[in-house]
PDB file of N, CA and C in Angstrom:
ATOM      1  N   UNK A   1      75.599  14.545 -10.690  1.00  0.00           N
ATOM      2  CA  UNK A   1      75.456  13.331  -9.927  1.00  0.00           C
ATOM      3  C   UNK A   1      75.123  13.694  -8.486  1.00  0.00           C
ATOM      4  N   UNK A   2      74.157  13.101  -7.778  1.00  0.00           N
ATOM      5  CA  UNK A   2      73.778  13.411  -6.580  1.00  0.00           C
ATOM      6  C   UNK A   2      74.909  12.590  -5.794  1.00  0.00           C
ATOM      7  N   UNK A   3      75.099  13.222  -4.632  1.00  0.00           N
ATOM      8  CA  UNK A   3      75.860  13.029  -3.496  1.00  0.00           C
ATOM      9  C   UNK A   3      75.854  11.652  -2.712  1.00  0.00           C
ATOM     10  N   UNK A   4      76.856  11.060  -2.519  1.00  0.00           N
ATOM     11  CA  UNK A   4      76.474   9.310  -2.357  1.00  0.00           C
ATOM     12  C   UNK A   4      75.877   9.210  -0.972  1.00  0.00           C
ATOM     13  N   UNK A   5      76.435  10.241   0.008  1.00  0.00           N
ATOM     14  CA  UNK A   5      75.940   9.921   1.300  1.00  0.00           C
ATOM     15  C   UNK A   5      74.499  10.323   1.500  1.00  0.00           C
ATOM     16  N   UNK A   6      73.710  10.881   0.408  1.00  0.00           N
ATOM     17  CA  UNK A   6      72.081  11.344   0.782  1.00  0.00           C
ATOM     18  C   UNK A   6      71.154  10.578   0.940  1.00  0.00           C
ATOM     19  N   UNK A   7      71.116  10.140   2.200  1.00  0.00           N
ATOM     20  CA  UNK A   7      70.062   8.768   2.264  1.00  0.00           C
ATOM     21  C   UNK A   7      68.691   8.893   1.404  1.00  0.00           C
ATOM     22  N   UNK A   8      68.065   9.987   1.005  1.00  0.00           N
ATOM     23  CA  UNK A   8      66.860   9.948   0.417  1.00  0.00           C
ATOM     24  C   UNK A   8      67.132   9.590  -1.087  1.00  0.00           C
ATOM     25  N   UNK A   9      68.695   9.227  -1.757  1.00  0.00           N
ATOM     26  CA  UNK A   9      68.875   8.829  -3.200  1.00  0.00           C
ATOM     27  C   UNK A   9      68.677   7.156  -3.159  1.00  0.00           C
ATOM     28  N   UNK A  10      68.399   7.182  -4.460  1.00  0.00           N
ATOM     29  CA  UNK A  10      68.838   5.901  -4.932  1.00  0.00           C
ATOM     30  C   UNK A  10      69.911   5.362  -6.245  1.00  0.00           C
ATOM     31  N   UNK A  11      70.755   4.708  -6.681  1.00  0.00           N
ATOM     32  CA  UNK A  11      71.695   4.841  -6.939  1.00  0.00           C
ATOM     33  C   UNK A  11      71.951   3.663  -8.163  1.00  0.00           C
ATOM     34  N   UNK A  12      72.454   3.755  -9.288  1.00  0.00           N
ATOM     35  CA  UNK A  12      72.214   3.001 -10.817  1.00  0.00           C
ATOM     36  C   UNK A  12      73.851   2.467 -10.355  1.00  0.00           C
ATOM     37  N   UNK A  13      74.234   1.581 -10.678  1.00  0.00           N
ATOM     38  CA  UNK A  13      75.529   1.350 -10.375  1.00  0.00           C
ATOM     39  C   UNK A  13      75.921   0.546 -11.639  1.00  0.00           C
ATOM     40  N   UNK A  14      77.107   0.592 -11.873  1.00  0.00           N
ATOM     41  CA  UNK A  14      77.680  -0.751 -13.189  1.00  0.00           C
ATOM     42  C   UNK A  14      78.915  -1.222 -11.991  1.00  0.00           C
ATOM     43  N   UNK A  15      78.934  -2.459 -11.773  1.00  0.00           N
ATOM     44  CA  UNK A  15      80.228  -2.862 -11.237  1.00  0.00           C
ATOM     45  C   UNK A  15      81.136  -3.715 -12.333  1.00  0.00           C
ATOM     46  N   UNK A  16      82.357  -3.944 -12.087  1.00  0.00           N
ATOM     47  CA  UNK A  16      83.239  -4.631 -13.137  1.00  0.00           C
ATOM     48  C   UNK A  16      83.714  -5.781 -12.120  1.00  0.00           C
ATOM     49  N   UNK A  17      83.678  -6.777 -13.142  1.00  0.00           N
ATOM     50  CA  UNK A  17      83.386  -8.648 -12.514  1.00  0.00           C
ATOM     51  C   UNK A  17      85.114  -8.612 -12.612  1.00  0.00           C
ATOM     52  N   UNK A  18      85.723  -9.890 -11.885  1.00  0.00           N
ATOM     53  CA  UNK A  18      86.889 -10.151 -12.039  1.00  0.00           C
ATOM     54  C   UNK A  18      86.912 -10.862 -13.117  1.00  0.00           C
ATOM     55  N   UNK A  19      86.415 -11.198 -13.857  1.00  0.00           N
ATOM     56  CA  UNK A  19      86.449 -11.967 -15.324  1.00  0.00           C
ATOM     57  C   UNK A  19      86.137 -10.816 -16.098  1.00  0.00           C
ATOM     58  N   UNK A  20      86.017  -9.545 -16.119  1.00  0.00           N
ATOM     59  CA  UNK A  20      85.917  -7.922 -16.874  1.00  0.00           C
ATOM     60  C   UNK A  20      84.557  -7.860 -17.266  1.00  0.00           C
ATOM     61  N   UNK A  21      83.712  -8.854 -17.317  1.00  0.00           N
ATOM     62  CA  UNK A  21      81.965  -8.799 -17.400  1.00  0.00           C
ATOM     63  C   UNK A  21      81.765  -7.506 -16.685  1.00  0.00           C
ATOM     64  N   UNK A  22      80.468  -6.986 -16.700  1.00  0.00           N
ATOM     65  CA  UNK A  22      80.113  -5.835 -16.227  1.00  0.00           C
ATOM     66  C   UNK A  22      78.568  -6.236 -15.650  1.00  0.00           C
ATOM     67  N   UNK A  23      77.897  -5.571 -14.503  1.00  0.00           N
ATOM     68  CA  UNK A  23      77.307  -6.074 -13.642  1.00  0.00           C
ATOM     69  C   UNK A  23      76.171  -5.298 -13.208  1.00  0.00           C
ATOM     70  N   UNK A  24      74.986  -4.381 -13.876  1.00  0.00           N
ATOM     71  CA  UNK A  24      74.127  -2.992 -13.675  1.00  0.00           C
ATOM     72  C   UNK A  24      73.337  -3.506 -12.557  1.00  0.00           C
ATOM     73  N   UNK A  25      73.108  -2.461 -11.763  1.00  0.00           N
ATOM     74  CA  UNK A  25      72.087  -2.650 -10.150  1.00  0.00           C
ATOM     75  C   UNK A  25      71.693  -1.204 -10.170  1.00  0.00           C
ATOM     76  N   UNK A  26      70.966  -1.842  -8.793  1.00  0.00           N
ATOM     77  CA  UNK A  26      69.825  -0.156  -8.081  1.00  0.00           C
ATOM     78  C   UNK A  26      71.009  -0.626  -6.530  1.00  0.00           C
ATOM     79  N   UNK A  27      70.618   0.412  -5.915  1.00  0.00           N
ATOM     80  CA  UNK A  27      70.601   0.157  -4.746  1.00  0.00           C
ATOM     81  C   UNK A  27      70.930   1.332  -3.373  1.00  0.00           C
ATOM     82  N   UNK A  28      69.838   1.557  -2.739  1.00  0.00           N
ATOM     83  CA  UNK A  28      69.622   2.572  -2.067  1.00  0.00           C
ATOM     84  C   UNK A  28      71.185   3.194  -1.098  1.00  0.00           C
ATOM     85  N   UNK A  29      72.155   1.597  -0.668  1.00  0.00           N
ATOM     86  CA  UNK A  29      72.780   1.958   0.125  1.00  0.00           C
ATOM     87  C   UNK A  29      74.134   1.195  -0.738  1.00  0.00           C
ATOM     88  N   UNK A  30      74.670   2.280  -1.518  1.00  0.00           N
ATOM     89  CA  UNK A  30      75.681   1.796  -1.916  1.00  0.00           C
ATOM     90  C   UNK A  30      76.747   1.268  -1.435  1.00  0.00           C
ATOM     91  N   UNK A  31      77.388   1.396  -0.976  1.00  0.00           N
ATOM     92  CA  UNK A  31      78.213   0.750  -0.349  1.00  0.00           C
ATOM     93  C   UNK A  31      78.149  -0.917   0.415  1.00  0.00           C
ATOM     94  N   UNK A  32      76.875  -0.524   1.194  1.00  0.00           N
ATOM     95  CA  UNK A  32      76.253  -1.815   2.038  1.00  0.00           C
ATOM     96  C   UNK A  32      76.072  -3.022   0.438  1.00  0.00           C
ATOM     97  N   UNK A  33      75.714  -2.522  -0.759  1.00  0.00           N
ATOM     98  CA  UNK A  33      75.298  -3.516  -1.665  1.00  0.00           C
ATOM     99  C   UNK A  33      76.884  -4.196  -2.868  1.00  0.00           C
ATOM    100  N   UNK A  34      77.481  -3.040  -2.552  1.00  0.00           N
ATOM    101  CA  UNK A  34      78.924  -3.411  -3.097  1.00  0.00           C
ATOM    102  C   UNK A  34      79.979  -4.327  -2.520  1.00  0.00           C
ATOM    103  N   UNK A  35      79.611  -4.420  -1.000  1.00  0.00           N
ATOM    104  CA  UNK A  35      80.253  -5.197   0.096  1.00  0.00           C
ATOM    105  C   UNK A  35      79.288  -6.523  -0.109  1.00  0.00           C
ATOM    106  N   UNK A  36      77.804  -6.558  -0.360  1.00  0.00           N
ATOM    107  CA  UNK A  36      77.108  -7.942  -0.648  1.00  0.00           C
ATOM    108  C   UNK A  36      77.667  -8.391  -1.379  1.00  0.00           C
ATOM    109  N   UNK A  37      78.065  -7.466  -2.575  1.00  0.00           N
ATOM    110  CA  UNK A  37      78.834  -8.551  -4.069  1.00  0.00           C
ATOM    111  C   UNK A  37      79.824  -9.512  -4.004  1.00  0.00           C
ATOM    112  N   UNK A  38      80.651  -8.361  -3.081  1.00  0.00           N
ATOM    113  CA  UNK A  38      81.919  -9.414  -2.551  1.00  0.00           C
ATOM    114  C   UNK A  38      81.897  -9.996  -1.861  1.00  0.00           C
ATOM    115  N   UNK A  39      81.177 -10.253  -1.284  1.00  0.00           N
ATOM    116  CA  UNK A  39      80.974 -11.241  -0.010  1.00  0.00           C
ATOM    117  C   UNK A  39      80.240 -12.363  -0.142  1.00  0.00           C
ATOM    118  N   UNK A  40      79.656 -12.220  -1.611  1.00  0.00           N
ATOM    119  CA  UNK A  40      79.228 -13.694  -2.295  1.00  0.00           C
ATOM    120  C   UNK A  40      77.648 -13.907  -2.157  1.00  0.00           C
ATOM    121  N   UNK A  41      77.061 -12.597  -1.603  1.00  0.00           N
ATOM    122  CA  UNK A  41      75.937 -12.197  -0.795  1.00  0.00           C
ATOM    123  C   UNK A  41      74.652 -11.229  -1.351  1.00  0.00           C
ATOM    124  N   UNK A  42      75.553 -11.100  -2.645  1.00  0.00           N
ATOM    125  CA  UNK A  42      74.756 -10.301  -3.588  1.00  0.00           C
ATOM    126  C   UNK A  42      73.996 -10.895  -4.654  1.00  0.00           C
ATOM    127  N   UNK A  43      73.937 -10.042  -6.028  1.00  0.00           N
ATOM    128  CA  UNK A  43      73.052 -11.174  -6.753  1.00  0.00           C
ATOM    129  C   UNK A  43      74.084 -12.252  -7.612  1.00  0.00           C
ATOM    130  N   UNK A  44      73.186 -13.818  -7.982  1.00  0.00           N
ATOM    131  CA  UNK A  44      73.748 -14.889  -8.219  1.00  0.00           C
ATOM    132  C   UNK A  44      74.649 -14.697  -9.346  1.00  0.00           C
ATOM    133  N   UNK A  45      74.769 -13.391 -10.226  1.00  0.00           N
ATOM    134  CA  UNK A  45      75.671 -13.388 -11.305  1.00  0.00           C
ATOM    135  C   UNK A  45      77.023 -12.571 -11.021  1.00  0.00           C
ATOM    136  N   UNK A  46      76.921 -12.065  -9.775  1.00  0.00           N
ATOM    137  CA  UNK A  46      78.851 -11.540  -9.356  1.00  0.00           C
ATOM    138  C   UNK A  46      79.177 -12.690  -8.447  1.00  0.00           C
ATOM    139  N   UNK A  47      78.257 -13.845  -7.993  1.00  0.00           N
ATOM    140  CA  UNK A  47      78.738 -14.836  -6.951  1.00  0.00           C
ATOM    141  C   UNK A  47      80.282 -15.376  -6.976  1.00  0.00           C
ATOM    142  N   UNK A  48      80.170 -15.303  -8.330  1.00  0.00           N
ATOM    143  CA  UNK A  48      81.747 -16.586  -9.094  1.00  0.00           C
ATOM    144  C   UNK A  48      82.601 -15.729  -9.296  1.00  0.00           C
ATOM    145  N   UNK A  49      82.360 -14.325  -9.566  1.00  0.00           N
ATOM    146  CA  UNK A  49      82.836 -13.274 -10.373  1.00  0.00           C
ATOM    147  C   UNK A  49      83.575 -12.502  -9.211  1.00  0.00           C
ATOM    148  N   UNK A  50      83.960 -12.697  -8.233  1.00  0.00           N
ATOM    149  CA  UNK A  50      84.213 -11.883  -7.291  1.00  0.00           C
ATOM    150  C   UNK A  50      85.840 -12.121  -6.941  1.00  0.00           C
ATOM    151  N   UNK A  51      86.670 -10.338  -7.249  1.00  0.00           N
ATOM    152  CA  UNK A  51      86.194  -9.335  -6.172  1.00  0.00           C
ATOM    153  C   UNK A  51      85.269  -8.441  -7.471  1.00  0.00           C
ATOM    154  N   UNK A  52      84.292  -7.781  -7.243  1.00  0.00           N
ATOM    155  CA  UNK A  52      84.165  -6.773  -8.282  1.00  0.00           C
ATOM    156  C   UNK A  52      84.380  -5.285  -7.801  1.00  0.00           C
ATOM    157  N   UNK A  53      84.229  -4.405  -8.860  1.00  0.00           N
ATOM    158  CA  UNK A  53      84.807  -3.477  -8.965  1.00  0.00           C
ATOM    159  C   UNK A  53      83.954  -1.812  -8.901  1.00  0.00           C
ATOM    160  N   UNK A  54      83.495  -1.223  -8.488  1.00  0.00           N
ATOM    161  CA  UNK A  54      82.589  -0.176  -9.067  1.00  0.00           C
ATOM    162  C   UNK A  54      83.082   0.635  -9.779  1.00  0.00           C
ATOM    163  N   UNK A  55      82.345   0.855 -10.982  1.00  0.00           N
ATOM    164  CA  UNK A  55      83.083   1.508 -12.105  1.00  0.00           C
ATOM    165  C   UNK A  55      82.428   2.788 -12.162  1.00  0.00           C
ATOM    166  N   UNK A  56      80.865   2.819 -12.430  1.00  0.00           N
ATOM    167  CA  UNK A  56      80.116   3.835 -12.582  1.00  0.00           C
ATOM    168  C   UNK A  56      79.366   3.909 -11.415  1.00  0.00           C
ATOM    169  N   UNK A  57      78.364   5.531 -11.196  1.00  0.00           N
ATOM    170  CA  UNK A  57      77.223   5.331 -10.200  1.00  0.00           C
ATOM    171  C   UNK A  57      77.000   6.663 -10.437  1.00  0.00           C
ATOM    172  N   UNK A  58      75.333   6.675 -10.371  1.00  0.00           N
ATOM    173  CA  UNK A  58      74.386   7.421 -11.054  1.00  0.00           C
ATOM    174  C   UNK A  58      73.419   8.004  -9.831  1.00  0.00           C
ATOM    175  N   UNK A  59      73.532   9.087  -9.041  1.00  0.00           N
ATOM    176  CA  UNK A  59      72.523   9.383  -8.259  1.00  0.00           C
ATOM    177  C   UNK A  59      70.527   9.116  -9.103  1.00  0.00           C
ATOM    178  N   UNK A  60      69.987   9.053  -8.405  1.00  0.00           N
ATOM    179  CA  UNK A  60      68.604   9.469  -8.775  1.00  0.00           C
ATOM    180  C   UNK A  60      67.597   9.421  -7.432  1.00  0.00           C
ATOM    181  N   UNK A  61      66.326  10.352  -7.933  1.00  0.00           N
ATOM    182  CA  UNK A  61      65.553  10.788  -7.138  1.00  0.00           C
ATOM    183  C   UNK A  61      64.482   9.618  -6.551  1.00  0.00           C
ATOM    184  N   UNK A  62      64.198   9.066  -7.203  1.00  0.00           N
ATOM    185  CA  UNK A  62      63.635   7.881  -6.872  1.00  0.00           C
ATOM    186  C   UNK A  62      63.918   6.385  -7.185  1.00  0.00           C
ATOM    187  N   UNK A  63      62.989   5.187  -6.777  1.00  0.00           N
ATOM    188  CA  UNK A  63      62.763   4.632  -6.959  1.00  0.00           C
ATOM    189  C   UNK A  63      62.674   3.749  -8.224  1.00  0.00           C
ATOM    190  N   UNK A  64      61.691   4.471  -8.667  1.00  0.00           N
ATOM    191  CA  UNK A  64      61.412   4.140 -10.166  1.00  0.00           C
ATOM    192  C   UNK A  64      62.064   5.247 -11.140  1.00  0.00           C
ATOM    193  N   UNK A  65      63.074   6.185 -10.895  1.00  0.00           N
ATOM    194  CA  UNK A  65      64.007   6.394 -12.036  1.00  0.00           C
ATOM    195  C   UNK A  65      64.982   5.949 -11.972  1.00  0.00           C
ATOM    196  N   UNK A  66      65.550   4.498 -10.957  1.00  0.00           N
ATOM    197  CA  UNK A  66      66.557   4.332 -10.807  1.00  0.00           C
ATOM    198  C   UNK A  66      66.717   3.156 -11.492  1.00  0.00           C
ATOM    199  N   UNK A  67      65.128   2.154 -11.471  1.00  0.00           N
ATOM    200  CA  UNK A  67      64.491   1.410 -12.120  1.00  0.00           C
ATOM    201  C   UNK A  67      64.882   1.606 -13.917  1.00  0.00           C
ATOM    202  N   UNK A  68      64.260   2.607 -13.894  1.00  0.00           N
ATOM    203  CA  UNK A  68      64.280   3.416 -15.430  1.00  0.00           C
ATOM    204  C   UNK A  68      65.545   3.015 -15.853  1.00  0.00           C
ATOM    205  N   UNK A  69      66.431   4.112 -15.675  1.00  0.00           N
ATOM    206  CA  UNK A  69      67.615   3.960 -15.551  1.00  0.00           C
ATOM    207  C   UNK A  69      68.677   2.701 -16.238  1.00  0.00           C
ATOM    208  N   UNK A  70      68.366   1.990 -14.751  1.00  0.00           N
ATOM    209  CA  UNK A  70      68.967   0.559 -15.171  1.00  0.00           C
ATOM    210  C   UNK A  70      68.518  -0.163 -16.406  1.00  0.00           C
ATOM    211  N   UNK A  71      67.320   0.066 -16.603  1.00  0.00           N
ATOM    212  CA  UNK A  71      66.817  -0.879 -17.602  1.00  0.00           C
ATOM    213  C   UNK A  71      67.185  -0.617 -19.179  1.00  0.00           C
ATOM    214  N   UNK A  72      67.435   0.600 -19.077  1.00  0.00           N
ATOM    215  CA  UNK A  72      67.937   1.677 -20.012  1.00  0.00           C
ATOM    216  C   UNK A  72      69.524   0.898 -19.836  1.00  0.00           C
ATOM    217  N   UNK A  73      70.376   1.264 -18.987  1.00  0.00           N
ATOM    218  CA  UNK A  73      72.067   0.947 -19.277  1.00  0.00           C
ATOM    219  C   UNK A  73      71.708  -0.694 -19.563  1.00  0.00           C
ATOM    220  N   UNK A  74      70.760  -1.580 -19.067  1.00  0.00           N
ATOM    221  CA  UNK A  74      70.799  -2.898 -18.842  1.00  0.00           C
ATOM    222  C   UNK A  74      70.557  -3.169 -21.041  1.00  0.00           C
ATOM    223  N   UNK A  75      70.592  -2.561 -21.554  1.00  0.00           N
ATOM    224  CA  UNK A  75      69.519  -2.231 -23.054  1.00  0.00           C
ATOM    225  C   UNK A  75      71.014  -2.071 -23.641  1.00  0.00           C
ATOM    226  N   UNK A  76      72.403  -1.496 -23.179  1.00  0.00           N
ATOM    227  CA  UNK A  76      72.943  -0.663 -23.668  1.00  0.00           C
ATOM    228  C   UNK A  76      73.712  -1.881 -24.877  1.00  0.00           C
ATOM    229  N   UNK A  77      74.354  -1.363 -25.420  1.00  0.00           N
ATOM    230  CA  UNK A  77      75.576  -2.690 -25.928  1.00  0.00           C
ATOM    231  C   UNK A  77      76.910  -2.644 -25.276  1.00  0.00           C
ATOM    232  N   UNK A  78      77.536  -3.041 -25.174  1.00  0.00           N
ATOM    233  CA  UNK A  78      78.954  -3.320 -24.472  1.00  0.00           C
ATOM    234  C   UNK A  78      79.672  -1.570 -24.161  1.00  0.00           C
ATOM    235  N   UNK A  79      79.902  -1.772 -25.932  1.00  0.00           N
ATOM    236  CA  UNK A  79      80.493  -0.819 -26.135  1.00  0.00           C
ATOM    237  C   UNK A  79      79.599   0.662 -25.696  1.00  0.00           C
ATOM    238  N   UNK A  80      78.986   0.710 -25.833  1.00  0.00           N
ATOM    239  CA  UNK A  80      78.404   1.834 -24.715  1.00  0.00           C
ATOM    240  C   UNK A  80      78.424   1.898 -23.806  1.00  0.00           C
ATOM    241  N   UNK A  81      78.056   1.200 -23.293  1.00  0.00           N
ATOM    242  CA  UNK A  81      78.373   0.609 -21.382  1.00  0.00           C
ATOM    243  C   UNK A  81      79.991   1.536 -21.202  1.00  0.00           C
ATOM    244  N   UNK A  82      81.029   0.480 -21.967  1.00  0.00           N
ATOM    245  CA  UNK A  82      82.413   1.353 -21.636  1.00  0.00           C
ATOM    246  C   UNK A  82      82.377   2.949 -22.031  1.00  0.00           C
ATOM    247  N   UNK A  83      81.725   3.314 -22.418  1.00  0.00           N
ATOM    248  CA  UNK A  83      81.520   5.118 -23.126  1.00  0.00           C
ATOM    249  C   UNK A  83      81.151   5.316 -21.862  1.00  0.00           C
ATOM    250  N   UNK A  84      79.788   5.115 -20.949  1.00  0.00           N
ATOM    251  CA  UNK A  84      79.750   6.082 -20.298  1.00  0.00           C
ATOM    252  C   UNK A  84      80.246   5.940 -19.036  1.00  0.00           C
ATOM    253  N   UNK A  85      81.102   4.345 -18.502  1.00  0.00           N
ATOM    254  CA  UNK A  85      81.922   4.174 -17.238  1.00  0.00           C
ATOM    255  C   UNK A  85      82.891   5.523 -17.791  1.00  0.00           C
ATOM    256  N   UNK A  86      83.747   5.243 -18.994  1.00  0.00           N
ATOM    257  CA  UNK A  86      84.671   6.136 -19.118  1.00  0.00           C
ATOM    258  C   UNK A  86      84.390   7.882 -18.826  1.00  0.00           C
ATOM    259  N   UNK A  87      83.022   8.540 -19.283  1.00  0.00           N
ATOM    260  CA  UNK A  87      82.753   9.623 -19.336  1.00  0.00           C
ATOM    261  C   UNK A  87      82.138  10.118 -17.731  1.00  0.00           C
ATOM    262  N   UNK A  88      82.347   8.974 -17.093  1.00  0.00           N
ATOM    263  CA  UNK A  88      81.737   9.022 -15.504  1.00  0.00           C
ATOM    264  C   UNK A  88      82.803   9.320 -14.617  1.00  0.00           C
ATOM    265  N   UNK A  89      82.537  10.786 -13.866  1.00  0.00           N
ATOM    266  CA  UNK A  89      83.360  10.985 -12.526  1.00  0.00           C
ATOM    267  C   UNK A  89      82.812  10.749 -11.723  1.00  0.00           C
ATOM    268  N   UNK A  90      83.509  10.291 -10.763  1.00  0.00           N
ATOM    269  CA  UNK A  90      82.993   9.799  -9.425  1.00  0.00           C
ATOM    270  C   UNK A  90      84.084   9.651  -8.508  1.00  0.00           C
TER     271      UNK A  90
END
């Protein structure tokens, strides 16, 4: 996993909703986009769902593998989703 503070990453995230839904994003500046969620400021499906939680997070080199990525965990089924929060250090 690449290093969270490397501004040149971009970053696959799963957050966990206060209703236990689960929540996949990109986002270059993690932190700055985890503080949008909660703040009601992020995207329209953690609006209601808030506080959420970060569960997983996935360095990547670009742009479009972060793209990749997501679209890939966004594909996953539930129960996978929880396989790889669980198999994720961070």
């Amino acid at each position: 996993m690449t290093q969270r503070n490397d501004p040149q990453s971009w970053y696959v995230y799963i957050l966990q909703c206060s209703d236990r839904s689960l929540y996949t994003g990109i986002a270059k500046d993690l932190e700055k986009r985890v503080a949008q969620h909660n703040s009601g400021t992020g995207a329209k499906y953690t609006r209601g769902r808030t506080p959420v939680e970060l569960v997983f997070v996935e360095g990547m080199r670009c742009h479009g593998d972060a793209l990749r990525r997501e679209c890939q965990i966004k594909r996953m089924s539930l129960a996978q989703k929880r396989k790889i929060i669980e198999a994720a250090t961070f």
